[in-house]
C-alpha atoms as a PDB file:
ATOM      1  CA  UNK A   1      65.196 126.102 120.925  1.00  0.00           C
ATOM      2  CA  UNK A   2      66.572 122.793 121.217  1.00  0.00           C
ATOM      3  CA  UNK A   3      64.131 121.473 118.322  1.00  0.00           C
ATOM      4  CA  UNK A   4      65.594 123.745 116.254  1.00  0.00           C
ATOM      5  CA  UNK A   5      69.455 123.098 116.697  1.00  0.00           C
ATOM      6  CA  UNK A   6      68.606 119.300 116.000  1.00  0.00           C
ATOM      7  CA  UNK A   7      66.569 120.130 113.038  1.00  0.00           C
ATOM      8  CA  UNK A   8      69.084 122.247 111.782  1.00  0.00           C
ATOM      9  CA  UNK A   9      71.608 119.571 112.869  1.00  0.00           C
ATOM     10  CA  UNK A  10      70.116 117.168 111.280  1.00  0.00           C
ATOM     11  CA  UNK A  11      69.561 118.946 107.851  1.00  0.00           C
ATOM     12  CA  UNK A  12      73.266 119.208 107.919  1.00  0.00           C
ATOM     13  CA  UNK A  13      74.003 115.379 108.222  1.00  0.00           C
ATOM     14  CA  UNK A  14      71.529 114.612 105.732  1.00  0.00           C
ATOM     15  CA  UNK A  15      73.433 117.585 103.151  1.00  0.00           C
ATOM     16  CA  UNK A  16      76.631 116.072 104.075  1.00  0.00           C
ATOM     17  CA  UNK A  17      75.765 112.691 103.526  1.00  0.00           C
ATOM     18  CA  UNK A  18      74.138 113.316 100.061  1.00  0.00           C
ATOM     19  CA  UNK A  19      77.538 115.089  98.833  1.00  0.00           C
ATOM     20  CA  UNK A  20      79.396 111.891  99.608  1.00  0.00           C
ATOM     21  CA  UNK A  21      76.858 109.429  97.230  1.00  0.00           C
ATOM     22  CA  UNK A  22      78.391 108.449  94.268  1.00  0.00           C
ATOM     23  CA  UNK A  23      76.153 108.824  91.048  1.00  0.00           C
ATOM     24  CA  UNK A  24      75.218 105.580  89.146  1.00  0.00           C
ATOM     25  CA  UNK A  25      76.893 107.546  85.826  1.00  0.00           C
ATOM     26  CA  UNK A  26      80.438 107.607  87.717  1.00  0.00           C
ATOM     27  CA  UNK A  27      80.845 103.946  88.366  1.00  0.00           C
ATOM     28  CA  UNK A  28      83.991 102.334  86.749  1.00  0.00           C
ATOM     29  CA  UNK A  29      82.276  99.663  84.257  1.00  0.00           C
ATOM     30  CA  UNK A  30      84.300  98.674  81.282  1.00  0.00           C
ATOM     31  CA  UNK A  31      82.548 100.969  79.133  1.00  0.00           C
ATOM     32  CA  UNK A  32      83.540 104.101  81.475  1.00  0.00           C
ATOM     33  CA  UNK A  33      87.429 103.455  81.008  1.00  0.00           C
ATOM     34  CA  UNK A  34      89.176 106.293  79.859  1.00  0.00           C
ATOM     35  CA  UNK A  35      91.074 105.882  76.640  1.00  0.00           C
ATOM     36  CA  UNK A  36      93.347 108.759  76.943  1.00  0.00           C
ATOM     37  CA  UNK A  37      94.288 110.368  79.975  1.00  0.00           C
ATOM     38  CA  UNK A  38      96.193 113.795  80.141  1.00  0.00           C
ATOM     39  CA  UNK A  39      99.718 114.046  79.347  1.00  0.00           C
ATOM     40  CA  UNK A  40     100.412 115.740  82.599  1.00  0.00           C
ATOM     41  CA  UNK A  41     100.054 112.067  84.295  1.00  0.00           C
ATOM     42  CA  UNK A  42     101.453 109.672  81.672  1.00  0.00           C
ATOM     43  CA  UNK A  43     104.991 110.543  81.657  1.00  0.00           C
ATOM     44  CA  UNK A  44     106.790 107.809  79.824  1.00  0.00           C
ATOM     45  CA  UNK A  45     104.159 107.399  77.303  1.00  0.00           C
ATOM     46  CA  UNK A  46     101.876 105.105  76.130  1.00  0.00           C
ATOM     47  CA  UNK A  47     104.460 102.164  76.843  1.00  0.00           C
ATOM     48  CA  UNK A  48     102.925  99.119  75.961  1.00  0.00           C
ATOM     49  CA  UNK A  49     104.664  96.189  78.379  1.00  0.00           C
ATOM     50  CA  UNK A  50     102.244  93.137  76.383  1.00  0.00           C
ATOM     51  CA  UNK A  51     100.720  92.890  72.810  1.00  0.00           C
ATOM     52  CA  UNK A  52     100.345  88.841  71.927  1.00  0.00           C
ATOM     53  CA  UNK A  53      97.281  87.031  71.331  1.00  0.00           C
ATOM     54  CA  UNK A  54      94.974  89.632  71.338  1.00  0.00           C
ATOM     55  CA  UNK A  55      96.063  90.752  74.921  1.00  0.00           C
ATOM     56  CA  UNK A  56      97.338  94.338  75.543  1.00  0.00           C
ATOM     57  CA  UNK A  57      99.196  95.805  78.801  1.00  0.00           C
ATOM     58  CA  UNK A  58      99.813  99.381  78.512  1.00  0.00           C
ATOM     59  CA  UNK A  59     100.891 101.785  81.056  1.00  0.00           C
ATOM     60  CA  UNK A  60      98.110 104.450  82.087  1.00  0.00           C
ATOM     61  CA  UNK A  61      98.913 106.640  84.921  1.00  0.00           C
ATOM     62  CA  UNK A  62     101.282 107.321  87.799  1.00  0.00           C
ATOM     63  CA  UNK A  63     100.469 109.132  91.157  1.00  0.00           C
ATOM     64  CA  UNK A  64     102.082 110.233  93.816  1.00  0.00           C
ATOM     65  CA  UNK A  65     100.145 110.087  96.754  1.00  0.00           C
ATOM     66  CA  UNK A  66     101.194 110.758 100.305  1.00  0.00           C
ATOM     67  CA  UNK A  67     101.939 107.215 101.050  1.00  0.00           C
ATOM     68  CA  UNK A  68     103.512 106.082  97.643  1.00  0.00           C
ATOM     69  CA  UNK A  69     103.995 105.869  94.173  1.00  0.00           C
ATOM     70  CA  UNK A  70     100.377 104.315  92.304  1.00  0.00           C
ATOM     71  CA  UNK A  71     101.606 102.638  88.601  1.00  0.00           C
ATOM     72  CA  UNK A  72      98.562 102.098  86.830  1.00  0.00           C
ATOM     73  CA  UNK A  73      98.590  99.585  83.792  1.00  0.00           C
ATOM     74  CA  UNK A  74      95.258  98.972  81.540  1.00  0.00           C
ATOM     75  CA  UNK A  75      94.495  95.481  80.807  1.00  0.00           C
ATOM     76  CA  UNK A  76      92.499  94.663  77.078  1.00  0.00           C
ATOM     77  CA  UNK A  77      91.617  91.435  77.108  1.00  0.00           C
ATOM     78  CA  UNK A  78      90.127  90.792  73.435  1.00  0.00           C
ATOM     79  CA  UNK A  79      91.299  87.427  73.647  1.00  0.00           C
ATOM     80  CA  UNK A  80      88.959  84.184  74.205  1.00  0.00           C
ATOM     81  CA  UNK A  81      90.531  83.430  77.546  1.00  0.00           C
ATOM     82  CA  UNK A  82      89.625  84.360  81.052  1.00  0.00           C
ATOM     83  CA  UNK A  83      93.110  85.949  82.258  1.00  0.00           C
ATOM     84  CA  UNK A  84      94.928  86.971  85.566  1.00  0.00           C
ATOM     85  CA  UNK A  85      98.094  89.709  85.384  1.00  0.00           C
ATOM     86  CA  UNK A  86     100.494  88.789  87.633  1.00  0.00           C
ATOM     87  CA  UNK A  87     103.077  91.645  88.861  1.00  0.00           C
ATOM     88  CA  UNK A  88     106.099  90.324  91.060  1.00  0.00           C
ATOM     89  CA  UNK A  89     110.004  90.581  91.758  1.00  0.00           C
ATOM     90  CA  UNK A  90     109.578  93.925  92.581  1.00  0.00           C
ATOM     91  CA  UNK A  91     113.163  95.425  93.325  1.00  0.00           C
ATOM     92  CA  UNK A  92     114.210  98.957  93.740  1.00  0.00           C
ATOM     93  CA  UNK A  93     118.239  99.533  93.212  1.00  0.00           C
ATOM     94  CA  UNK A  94     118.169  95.721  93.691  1.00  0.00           C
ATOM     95  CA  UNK A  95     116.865  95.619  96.657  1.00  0.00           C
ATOM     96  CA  UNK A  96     113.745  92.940  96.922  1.00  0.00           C
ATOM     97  CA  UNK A  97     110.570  94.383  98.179  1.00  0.00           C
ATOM     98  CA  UNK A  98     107.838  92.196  99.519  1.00  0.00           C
ATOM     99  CA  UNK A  99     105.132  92.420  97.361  1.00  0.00           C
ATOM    100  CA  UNK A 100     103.007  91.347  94.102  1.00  0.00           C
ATOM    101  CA  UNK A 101      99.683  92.440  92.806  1.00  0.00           C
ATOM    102  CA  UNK A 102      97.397  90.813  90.144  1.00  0.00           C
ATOM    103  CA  UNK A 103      93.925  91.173  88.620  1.00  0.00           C
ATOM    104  CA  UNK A 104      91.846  89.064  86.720  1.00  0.00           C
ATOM    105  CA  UNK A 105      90.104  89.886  83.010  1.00  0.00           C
ATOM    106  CA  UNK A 106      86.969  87.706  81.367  1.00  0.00           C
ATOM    107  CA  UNK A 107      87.022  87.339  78.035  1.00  0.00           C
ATOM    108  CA  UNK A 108      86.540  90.606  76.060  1.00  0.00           C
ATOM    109  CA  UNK A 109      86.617  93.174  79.107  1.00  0.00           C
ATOM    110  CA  UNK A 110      89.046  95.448  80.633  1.00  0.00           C
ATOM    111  CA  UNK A 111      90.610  96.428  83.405  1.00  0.00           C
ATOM    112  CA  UNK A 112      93.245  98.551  85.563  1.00  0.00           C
ATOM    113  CA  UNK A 113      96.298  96.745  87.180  1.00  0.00           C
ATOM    114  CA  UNK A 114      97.655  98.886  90.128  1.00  0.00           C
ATOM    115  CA  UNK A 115     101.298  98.824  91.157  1.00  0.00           C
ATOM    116  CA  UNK A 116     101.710 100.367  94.113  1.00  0.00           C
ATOM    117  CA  UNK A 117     105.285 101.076  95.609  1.00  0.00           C
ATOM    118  CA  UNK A 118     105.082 102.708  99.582  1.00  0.00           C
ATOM    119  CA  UNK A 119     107.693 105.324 100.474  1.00  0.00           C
ATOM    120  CA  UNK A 120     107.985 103.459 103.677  1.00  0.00           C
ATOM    121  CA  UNK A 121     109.725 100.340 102.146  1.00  0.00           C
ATOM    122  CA  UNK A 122     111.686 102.729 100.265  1.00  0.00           C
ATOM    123  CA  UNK A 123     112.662 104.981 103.517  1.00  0.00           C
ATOM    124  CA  UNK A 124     113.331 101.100 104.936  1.00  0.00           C
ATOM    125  CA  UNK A 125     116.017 100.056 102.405  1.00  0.00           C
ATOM    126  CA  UNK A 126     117.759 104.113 102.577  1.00  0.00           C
ATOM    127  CA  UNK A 127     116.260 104.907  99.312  1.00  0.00           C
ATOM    128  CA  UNK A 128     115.073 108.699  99.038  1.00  0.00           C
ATOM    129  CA  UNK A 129     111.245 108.154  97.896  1.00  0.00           C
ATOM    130  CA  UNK A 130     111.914 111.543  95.196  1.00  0.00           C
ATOM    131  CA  UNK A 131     114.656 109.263  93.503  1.00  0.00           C
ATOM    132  CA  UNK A 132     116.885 108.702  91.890  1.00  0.00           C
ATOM    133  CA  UNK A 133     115.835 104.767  91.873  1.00  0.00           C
ATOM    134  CA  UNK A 134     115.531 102.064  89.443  1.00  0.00           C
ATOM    135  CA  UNK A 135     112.125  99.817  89.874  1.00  0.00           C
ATOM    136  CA  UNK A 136     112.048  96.865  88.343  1.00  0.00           C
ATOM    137  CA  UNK A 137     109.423  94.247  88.012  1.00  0.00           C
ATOM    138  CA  UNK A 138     107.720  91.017  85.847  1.00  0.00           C
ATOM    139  CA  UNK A 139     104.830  90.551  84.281  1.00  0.00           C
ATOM    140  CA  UNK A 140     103.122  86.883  83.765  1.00  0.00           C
ATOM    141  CA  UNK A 141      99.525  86.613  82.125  1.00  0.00           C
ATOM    142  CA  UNK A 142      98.037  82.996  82.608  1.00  0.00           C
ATOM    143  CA  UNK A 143      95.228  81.786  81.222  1.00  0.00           C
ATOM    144  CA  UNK A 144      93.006  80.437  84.561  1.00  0.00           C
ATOM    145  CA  UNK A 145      92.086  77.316  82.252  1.00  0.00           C
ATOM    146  CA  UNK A 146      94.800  76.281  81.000  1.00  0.00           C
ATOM    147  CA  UNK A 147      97.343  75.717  82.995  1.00  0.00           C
ATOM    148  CA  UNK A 148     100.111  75.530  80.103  1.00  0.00           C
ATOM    149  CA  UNK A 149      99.359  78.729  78.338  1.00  0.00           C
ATOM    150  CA  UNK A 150     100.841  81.693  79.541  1.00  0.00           C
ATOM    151  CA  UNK A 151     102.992  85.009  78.011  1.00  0.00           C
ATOM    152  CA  UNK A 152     105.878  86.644  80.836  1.00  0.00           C
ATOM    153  CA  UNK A 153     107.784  89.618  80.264  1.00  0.00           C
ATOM    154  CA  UNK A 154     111.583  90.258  80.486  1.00  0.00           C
ATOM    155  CA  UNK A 155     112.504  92.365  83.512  1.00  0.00           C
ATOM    156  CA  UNK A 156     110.933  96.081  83.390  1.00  0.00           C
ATOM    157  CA  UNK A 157     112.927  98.386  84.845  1.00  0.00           C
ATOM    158  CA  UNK A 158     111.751 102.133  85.614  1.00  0.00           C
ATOM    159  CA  UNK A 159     114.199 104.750  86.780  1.00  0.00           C
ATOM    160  CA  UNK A 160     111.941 107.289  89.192  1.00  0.00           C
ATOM    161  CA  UNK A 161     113.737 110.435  89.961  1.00  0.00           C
ATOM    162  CA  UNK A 162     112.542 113.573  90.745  1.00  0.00           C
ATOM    163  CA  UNK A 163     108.801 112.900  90.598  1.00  0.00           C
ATOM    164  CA  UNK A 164     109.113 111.981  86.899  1.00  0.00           C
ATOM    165  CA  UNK A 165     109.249 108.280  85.701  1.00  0.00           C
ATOM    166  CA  UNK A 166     111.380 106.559  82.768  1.00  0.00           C
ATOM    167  CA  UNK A 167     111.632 103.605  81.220  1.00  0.00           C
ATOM    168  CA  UNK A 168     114.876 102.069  80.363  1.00  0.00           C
ATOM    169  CA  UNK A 169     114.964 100.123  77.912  1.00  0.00           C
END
């Protein structure tokens, strides 16, 4: 009897384990970004934030997970230059939050930039997570060999209110 219940035990690990795998076909290469993603996530459009010298910064997808708000921005780097995206100055209703994300891009690929803004710094500073709020940020791309070349946005600011996100312009 006992043979049994850890045969049958273990045939339910291995199950279990082989539902968690992740198939070769699902990994996130360059060539498996999605161009267009439903409407239902991209609220504001497809805003595009940087369009010079053959590098373009477009805003993909927001979620809201139970922790925070995920920004996602696609980076096409057609450009001969090895890049890095720098995010910083985040502020919500002008309040300074602690916090700056980047991501580097060869030559000719593409990538995701992830702005992620925690309800806990918002719950920190009194602002309701749902909104209304106005998020505003920078963007700087630098070239990583060539210390003079670089392209920075104005200020973006985002109003977030009621699960939906806007851009003011």
């Amino acid at each position: 009897m006992k043979k049994i219940i850890s045969i049958f035990t273990l045939i339910c690990l291995l199950v279990s384990l082989c539902g968690c795998g992740k198939n070769k076909d699902e990994s996130n290469t360059a060539s498996n970004i999605p161009q267009n993603k439903s409407e239902e996530t991209n609220t504001f459009g497809d805003e595009i934030f940087v369009d010079q010298d053959n590098i373009k910064i477009s805003f993909d997808e927001k979620q809201f997970r139970g922790t925070g708000i995920a920004l996602e921005f696609l980076i096409d780097n057609k450009s001969e230059r090895d890049i890095t995206v720098i995010t910083d100055s985040y502020t919500a209703n002008d309040y300074m939050l602690n916090s700056s994300d980047s991501e580097s891009v060869l030559s000719g690929k593409k990538t995701y930039l992830e702005i992620f803004i925690f309800n806990s710094d918002l719950r920190d500073l009194k602002i309701d997570e749902d909104g209304p709020y106005e998020f505003d940020f920078k963007m700087k791309v630098i070239d990583k060999n060539d210390s003079e070349w670089s392209i920075k946005t104005e200020e973006i600011t985002l109003n977030i209110s009621d699960r939906q996100i806007y851009r003011v312009k």
